[in-house]
C-alpha atoms as a PDB file:
ATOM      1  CA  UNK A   1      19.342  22.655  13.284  1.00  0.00           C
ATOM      2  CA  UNK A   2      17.468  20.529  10.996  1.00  0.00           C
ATOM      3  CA  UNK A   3      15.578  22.133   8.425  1.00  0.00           C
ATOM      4  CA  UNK A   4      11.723  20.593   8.697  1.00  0.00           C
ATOM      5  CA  UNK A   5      12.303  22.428  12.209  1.00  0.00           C
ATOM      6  CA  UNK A   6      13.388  25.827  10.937  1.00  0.00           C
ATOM      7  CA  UNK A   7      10.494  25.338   8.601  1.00  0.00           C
ATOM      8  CA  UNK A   8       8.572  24.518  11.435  1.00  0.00           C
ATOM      9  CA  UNK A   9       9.798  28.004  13.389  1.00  0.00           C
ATOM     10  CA  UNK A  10       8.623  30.456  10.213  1.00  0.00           C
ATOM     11  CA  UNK A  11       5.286  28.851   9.743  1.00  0.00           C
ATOM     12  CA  UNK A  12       4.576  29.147  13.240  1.00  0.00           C
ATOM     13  CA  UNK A  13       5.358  32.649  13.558  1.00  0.00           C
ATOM     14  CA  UNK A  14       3.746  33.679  10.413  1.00  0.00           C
ATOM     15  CA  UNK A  15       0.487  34.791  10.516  1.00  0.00           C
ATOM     16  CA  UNK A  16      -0.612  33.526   6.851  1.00  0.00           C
ATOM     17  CA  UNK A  17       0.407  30.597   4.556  1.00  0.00           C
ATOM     18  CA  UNK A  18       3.800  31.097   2.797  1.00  0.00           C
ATOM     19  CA  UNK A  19       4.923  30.174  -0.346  1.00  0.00           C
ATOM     20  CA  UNK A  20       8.161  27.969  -0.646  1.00  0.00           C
ATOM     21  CA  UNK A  21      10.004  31.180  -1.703  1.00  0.00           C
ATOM     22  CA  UNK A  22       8.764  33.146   0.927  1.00  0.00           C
ATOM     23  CA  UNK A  23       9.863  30.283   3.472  1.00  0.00           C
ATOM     24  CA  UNK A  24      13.118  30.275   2.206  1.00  0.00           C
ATOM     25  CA  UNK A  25      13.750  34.323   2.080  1.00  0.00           C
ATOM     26  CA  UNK A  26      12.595  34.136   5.740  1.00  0.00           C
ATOM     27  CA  UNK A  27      14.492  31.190   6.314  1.00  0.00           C
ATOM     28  CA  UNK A  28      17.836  33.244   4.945  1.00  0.00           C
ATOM     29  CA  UNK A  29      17.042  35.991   7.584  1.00  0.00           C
ATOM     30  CA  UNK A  30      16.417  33.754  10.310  1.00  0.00           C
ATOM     31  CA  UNK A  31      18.844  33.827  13.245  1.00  0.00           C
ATOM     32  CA  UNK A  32      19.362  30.131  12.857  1.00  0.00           C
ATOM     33  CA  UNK A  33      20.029  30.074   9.711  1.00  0.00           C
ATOM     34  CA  UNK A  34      23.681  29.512  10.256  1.00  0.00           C
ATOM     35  CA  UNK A  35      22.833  26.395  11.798  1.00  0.00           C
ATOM     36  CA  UNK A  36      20.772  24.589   9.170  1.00  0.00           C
ATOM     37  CA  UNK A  37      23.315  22.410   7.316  1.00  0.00           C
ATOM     38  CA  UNK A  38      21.167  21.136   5.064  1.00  0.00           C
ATOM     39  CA  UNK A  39      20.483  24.502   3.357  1.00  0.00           C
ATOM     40  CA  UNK A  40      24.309  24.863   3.419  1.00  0.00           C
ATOM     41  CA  UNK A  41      25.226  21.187   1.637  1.00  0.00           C
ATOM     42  CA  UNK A  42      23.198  21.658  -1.335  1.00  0.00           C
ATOM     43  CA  UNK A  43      23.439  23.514  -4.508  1.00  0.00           C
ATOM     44  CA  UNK A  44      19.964  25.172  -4.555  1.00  0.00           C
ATOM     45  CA  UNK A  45      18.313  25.917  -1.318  1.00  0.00           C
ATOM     46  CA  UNK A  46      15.221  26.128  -2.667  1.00  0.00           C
ATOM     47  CA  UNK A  47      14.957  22.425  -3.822  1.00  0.00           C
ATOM     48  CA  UNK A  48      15.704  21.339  -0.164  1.00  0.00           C
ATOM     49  CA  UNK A  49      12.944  23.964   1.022  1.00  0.00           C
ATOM     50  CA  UNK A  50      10.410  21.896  -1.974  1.00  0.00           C
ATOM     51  CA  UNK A  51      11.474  18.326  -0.935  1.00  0.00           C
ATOM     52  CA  UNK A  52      11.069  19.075   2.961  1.00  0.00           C
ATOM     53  CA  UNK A  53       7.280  20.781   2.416  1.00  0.00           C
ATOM     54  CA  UNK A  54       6.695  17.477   0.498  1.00  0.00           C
ATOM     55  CA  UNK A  55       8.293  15.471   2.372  1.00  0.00           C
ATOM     56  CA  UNK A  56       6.504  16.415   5.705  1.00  0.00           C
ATOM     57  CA  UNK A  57       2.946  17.464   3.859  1.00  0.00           C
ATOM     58  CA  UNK A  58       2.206  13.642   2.803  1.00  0.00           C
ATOM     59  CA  UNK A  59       1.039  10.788   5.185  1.00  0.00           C
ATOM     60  CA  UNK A  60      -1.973  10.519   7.953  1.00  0.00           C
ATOM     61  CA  UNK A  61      -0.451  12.944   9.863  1.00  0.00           C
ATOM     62  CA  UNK A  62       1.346  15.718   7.876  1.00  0.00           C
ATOM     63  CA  UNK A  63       3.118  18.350   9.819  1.00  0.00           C
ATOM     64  CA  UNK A  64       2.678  21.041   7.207  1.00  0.00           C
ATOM     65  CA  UNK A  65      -0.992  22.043   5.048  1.00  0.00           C
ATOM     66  CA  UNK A  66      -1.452  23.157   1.693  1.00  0.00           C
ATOM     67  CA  UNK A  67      -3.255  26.176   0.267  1.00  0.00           C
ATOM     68  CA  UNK A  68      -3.425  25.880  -3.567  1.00  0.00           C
ATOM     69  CA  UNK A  69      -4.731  28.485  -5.579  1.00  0.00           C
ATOM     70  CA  UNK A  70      -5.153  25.514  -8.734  1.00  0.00           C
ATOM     71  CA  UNK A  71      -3.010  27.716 -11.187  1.00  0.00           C
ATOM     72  CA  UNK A  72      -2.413  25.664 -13.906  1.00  0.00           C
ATOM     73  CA  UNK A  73       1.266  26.544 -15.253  1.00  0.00           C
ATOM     74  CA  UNK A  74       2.983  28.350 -11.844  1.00  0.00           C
ATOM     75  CA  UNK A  75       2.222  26.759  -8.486  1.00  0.00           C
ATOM     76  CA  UNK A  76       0.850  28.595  -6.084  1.00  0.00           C
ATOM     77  CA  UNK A  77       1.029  26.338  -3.490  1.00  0.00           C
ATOM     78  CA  UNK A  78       0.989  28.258   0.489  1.00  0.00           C
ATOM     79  CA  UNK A  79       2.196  26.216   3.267  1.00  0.00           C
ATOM     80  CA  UNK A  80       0.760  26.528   6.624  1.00  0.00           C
ATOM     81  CA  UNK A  81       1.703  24.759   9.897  1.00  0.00           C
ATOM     82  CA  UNK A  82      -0.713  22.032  11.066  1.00  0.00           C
ATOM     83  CA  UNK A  83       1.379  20.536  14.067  1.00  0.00           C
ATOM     84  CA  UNK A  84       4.785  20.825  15.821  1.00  0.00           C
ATOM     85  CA  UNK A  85       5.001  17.512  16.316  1.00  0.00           C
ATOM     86  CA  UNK A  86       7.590  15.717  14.149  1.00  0.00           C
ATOM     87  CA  UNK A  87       7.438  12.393  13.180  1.00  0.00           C
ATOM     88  CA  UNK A  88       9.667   9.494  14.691  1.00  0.00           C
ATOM     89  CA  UNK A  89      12.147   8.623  11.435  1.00  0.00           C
ATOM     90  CA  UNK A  90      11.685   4.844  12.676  1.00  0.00           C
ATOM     91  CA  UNK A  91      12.395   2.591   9.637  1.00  0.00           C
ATOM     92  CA  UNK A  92      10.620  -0.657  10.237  1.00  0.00           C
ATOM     93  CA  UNK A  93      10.347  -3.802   7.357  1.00  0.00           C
ATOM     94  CA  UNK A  94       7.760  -3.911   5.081  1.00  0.00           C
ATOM     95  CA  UNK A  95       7.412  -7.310   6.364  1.00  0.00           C
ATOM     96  CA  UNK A  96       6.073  -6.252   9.797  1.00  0.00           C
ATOM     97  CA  UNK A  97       3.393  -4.824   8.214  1.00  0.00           C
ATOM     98  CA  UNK A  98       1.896  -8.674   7.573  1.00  0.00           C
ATOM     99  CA  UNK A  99       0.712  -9.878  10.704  1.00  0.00           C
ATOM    100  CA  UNK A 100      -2.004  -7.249  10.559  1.00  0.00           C
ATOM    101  CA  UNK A 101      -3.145  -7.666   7.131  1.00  0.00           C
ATOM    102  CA  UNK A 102      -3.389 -11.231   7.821  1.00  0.00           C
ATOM    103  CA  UNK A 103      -6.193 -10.645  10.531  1.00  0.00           C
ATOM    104  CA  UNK A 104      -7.808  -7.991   8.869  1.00  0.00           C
ATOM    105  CA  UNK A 105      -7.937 -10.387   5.825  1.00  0.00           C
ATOM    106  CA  UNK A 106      -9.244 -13.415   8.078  1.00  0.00           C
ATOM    107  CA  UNK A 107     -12.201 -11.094   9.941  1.00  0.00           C
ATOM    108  CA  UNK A 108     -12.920  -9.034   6.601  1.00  0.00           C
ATOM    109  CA  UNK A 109     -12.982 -11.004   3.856  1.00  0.00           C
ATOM    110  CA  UNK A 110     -12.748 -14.936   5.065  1.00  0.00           C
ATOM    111  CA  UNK A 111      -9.508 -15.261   3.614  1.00  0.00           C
ATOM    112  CA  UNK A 112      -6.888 -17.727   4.187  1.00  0.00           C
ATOM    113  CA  UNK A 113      -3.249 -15.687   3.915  1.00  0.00           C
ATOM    114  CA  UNK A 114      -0.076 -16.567   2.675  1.00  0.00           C
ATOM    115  CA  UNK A 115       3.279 -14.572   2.615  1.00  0.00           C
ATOM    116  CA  UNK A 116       5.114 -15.663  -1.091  1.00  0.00           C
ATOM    117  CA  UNK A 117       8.782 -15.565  -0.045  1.00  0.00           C
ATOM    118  CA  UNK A 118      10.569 -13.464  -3.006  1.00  0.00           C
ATOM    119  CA  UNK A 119      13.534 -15.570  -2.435  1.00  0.00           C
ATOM    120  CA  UNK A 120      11.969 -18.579  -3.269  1.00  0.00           C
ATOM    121  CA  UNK A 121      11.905 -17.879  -7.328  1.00  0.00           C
ATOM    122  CA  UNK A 122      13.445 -20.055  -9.302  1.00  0.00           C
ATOM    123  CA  UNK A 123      14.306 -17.828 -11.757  1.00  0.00           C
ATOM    124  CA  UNK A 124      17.484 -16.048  -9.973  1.00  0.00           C
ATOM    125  CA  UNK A 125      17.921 -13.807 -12.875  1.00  0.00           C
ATOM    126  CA  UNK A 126      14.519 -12.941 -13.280  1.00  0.00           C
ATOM    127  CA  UNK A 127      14.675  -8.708 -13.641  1.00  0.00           C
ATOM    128  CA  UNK A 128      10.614  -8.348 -13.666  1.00  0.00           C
ATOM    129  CA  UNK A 129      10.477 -10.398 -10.374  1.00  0.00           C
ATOM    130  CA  UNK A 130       9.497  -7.041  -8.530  1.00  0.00           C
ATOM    131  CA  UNK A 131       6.470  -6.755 -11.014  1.00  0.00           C
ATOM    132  CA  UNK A 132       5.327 -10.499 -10.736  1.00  0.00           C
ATOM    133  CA  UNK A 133       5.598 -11.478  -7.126  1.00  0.00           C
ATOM    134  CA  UNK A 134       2.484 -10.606  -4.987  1.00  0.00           C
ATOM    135  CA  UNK A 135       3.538  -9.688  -1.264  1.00  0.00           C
ATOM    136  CA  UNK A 136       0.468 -12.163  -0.002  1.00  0.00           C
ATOM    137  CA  UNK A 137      -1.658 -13.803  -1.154  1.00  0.00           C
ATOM    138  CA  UNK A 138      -5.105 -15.589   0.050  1.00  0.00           C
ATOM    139  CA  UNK A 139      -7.937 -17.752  -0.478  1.00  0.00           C
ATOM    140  CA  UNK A 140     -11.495 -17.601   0.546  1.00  0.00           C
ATOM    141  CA  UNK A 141     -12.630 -21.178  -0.114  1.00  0.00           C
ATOM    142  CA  UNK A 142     -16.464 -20.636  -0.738  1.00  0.00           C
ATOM    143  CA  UNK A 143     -17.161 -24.146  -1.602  1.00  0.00           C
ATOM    144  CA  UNK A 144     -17.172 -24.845   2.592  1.00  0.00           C
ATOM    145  CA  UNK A 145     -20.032 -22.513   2.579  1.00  0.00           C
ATOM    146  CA  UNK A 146     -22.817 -24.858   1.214  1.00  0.00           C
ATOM    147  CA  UNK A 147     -24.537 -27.841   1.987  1.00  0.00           C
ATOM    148  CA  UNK A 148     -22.684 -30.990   1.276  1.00  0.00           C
ATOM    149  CA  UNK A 149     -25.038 -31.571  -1.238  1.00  0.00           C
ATOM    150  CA  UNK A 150     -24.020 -28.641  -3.455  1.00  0.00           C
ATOM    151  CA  UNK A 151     -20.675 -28.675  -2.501  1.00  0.00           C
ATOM    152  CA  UNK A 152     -20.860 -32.156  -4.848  1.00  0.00           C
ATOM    153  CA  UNK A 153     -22.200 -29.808  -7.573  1.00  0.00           C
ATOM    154  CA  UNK A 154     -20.188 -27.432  -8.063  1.00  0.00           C
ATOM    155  CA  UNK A 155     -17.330 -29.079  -7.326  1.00  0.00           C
ATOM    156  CA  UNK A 156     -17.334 -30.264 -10.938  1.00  0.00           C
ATOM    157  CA  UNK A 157     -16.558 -26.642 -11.788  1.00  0.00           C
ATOM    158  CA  UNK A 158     -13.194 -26.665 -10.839  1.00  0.00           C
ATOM    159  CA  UNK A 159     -10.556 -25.202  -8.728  1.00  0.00           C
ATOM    160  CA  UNK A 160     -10.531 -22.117 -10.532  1.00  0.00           C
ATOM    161  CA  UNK A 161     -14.693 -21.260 -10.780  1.00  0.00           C
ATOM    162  CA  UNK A 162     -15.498 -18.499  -7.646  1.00  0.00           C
ATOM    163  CA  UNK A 163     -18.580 -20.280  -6.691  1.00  0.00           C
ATOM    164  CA  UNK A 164     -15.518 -22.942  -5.464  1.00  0.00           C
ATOM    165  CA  UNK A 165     -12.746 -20.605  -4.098  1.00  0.00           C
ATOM    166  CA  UNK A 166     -12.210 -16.716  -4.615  1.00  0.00           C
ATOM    167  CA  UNK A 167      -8.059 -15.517  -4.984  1.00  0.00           C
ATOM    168  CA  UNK A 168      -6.548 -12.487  -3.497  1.00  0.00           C
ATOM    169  CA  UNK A 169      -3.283 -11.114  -3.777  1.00  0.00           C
ATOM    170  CA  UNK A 170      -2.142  -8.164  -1.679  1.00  0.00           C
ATOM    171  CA  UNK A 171       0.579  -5.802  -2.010  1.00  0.00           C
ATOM    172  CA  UNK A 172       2.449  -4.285   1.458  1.00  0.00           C
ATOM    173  CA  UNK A 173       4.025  -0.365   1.196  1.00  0.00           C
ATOM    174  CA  UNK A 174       4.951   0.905   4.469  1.00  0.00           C
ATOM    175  CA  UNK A 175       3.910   4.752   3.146  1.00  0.00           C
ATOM    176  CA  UNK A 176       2.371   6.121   0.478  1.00  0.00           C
ATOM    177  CA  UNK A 177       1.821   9.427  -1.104  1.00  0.00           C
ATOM    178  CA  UNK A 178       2.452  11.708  -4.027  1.00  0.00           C
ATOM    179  CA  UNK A 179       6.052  10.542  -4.530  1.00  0.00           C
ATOM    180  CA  UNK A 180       5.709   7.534  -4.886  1.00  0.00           C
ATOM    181  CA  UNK A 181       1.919   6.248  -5.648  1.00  0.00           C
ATOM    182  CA  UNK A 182       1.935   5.704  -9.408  1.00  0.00           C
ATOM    183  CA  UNK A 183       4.969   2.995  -8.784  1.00  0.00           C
ATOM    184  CA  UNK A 184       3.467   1.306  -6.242  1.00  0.00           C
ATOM    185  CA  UNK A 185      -0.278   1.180  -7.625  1.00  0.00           C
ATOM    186  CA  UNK A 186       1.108  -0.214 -10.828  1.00  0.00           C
ATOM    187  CA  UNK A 187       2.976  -2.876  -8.999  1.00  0.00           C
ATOM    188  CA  UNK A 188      -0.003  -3.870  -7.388  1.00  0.00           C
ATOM    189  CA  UNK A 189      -1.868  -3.780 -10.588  1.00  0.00           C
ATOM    190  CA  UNK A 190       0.890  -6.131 -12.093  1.00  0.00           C
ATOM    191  CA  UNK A 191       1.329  -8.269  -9.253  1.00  0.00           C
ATOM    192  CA  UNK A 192      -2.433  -8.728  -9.192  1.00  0.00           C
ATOM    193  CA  UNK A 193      -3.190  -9.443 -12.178  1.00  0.00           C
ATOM    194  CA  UNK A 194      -3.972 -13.060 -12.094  1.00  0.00           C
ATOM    195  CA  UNK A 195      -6.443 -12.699  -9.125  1.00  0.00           C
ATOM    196  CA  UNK A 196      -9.891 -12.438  -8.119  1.00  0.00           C
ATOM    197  CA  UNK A 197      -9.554  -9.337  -5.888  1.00  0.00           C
ATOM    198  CA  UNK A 198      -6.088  -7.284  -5.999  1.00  0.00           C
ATOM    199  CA  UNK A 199      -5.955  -4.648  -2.962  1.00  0.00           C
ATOM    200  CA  UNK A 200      -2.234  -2.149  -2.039  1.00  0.00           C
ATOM    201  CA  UNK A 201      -2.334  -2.197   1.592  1.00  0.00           C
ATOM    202  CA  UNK A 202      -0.408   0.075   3.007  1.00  0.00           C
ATOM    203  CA  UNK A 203       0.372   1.375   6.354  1.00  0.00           C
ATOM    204  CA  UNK A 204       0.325   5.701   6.273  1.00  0.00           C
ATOM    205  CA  UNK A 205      -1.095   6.924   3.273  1.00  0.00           C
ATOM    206  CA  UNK A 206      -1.619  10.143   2.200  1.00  0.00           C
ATOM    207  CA  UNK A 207      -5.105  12.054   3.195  1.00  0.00           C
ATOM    208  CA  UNK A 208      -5.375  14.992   1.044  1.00  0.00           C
ATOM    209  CA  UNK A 209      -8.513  14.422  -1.044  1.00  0.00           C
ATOM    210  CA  UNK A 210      -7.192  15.034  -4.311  1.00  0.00           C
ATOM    211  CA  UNK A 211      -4.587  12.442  -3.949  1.00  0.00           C
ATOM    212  CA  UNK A 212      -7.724  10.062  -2.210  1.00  0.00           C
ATOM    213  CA  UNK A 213      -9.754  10.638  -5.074  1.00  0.00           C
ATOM    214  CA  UNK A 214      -6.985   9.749  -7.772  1.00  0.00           C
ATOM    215  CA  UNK A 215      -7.712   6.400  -5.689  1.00  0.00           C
ATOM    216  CA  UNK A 216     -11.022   6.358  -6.958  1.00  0.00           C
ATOM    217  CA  UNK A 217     -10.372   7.276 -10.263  1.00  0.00           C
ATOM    218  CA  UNK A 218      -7.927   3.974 -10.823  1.00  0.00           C
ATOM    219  CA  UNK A 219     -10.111   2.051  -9.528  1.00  0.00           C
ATOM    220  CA  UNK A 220     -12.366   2.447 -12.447  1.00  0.00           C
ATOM    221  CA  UNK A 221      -9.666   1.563 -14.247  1.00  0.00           C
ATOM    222  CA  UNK A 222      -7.976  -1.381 -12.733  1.00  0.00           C
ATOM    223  CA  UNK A 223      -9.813  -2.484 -10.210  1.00  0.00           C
ATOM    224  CA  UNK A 224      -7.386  -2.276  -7.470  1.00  0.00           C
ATOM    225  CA  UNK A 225      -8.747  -1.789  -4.542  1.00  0.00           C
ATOM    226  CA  UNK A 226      -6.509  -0.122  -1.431  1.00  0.00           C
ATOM    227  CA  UNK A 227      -6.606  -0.675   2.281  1.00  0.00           C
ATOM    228  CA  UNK A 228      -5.145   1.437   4.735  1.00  0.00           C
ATOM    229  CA  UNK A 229      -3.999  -0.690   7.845  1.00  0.00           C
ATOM    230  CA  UNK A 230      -4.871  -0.017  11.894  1.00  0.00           C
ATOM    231  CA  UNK A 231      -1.543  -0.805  13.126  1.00  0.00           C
ATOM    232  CA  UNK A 232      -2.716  -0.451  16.916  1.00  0.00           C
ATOM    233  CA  UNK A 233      -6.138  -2.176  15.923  1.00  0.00           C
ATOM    234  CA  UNK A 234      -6.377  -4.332  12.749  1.00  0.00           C
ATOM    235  CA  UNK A 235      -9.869  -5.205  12.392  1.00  0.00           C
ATOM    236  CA  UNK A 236     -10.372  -1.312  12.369  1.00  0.00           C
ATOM    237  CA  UNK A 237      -8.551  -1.040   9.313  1.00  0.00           C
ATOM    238  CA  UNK A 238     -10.184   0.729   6.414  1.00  0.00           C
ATOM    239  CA  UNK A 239     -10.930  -0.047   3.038  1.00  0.00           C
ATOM    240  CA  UNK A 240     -10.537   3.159   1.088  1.00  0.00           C
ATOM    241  CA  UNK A 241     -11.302   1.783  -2.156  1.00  0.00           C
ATOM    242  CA  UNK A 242     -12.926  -1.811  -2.868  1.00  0.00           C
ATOM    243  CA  UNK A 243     -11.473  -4.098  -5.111  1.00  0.00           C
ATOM    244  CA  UNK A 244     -13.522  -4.420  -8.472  1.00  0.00           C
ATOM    245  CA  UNK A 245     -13.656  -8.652  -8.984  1.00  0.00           C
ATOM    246  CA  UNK A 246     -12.240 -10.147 -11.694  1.00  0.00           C
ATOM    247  CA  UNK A 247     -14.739 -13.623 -12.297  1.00  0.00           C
ATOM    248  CA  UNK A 248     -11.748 -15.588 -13.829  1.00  0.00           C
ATOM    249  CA  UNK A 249      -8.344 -15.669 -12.792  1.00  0.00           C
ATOM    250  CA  UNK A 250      -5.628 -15.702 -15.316  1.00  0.00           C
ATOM    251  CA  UNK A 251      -4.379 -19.453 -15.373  1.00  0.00           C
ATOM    252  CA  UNK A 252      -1.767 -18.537 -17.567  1.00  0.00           C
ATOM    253  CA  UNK A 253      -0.282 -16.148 -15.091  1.00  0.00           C
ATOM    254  CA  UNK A 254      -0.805 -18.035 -12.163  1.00  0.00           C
ATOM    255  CA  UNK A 255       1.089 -20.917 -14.038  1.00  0.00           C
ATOM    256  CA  UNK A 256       3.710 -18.822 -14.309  1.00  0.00           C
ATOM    257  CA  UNK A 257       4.056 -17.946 -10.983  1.00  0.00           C
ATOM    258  CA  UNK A 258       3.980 -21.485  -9.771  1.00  0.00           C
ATOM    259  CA  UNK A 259       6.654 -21.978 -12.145  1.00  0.00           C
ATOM    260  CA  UNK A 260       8.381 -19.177 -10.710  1.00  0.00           C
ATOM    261  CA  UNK A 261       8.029 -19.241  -7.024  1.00  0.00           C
ATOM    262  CA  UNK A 262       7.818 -22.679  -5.088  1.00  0.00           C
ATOM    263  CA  UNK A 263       5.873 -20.760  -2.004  1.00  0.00           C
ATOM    264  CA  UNK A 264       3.167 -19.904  -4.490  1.00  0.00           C
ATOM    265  CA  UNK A 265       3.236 -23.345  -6.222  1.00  0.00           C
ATOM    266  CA  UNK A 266       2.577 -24.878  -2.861  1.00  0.00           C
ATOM    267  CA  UNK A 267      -0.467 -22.209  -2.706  1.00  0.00           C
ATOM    268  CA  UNK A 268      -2.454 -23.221  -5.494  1.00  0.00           C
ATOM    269  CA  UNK A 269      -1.449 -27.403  -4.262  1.00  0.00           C
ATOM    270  CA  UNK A 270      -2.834 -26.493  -0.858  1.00  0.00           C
ATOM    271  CA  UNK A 271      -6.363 -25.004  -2.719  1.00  0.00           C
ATOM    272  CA  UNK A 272      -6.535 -28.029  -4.751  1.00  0.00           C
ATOM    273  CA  UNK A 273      -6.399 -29.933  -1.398  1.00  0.00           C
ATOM    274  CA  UNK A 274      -9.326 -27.991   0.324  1.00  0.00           C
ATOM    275  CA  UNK A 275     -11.538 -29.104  -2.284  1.00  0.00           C
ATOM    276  CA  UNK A 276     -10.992 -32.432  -1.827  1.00  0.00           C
ATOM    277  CA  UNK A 277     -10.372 -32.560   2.015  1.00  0.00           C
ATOM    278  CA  UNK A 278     -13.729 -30.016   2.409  1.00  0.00           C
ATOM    279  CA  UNK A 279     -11.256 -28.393   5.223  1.00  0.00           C
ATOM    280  CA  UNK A 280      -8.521 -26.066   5.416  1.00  0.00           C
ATOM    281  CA  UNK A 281      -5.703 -27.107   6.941  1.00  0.00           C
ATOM    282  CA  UNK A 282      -4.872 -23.681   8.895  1.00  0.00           C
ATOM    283  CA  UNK A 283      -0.907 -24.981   9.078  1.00  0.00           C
ATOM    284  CA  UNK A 284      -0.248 -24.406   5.591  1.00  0.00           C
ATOM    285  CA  UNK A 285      -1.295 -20.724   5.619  1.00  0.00           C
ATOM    286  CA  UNK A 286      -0.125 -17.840   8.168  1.00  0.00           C
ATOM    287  CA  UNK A 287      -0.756 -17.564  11.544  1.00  0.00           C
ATOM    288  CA  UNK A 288      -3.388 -14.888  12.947  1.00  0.00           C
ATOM    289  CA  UNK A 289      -2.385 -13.037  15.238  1.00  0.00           C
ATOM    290  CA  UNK A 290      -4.498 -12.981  19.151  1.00  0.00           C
END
């Protein structure tokens, strides 16, 4: 018997929240018990009681609630069951995640996606690739947006000026909650730093208000901004938090990265090209999805 459902079992037939203690005393005396490997393989039972409340109490749709009383040296944290329904352990690439972004980005913002290809860096040995390489990144050429007249005009403010062509870079996590949100929000914060707008998209994240407003309170910070994708509908997807706009991208960084990684060198060539051509060429960026 796995455990999330023996969890599952007490919570249900308890009348009032439990504490992780309580679930596993309960849990001890329960006439599956036997049949739980999981609290049979490890050392302390009560650590795979913690990381399976976690574990299932994170994400859109968690199968357990919390109660906290807010004590600030003991947690007093009561579980209660929200749903029977376990979720499907389907383990799907980060990269599937794209296509969607990709619209969203195209209806939302006007931007023009590409996915940077980690493999492509030059720099085989490069250890803080993780922390450099944006996921995707796009282009919102607002030069095509005026009159040819003023197009002329501010042309002659360069490539880099977001009166002639605003830069995003997104970064893709297929779930994110407690466990893991400081990693990946500073990733995104690294990976973005050389752009115009920086946003973590990501495809379950966690709904419990204090974690949301931890969202918020980065944000102030950074100015990372975090989208939550409609898998089944992408143009419903939701902006949780807006990206705070940088007005001038970091040349130095984005030099580096074109050093780096030929997919984003090609990027910033294909930009250059819009402003002269007054056109995007829809070929060198990725496909929308019908």
């Amino acid at each position: 018997m796995e455990l999330v459902e023996l969890i599952i079992d007490i919570l249900d037939k308890s009348e009032t929240p439990l504490t992780q203690g309580e679930i596993l005393a309960l849990a001890e005396k329960h006439e599956k018990y036997a049949e739980c490997e999981k609290l049979h393989s490890v050392e302390v039972p009560l650590s795979a009681v913690a990381r399976c409340l976690s574990k299932y109490s994170s994400g859109s749709n968690p199968v357990f609630g919390i109660q906290d009383e807010g004590k600030a040296k003991k947690s007093r944290k009561h579980f209660f069951l929200k749903t029977k329904d376990i979720p499907e352990a389907t383990v799907i690439p980060e990269s599937s995640l794209h296509p969607y972004l990709v619209k969203f980005a195209r209806e939302r913002f006007g931007v023009y996606c590409k996915t940077i290809n980690a493999l492509k860096v030059s720099k085989k040995k490069d250890k803080i690739g993780k922390w450099t390489n944006p996921d995707i990144v796009g282009i919102n050429p607002t030069i095509l947006d005026l009159n040819p007249l003023f197009q002329k005009e501010i042309e002659k403010l360069g490539l880099f000026s977001t009166k002639v062509m605003q830069f995003y870079s997104f970064e893709l996590k297929l779930k994110i909650d407690k466990s893991n949100f400081t990693e990946c929000y500073f990733q995104a914060v690294s990976n973005s730093a050389w752009a115009n707008f920086g946003y973590l998209v990501v495809g379950d994240l966690d709904t419990d208000q204090v974690f949301l407003s931890n969202l918020t309170r980065l944000n102030n910070g950074y100015g990372i901004g975090v989208i939550k994708l409609n898998v089944g509908n992408p143009s419903k997807s939701e902006i949780v938090v807006s990206a705070r706009e940088r007005e001038i991208v970091d040349i130095n960084f984005m030099n580096f990265l074109a050093d780096m990684n030929l997919d984003f060198y090609d990027f910033v060539d294909t930009a250059g090209k819009i402003i002269k051509a007054k056109r995007v060429d829809a070929d060198k960026f990725d496909e929308v999805m019908k």
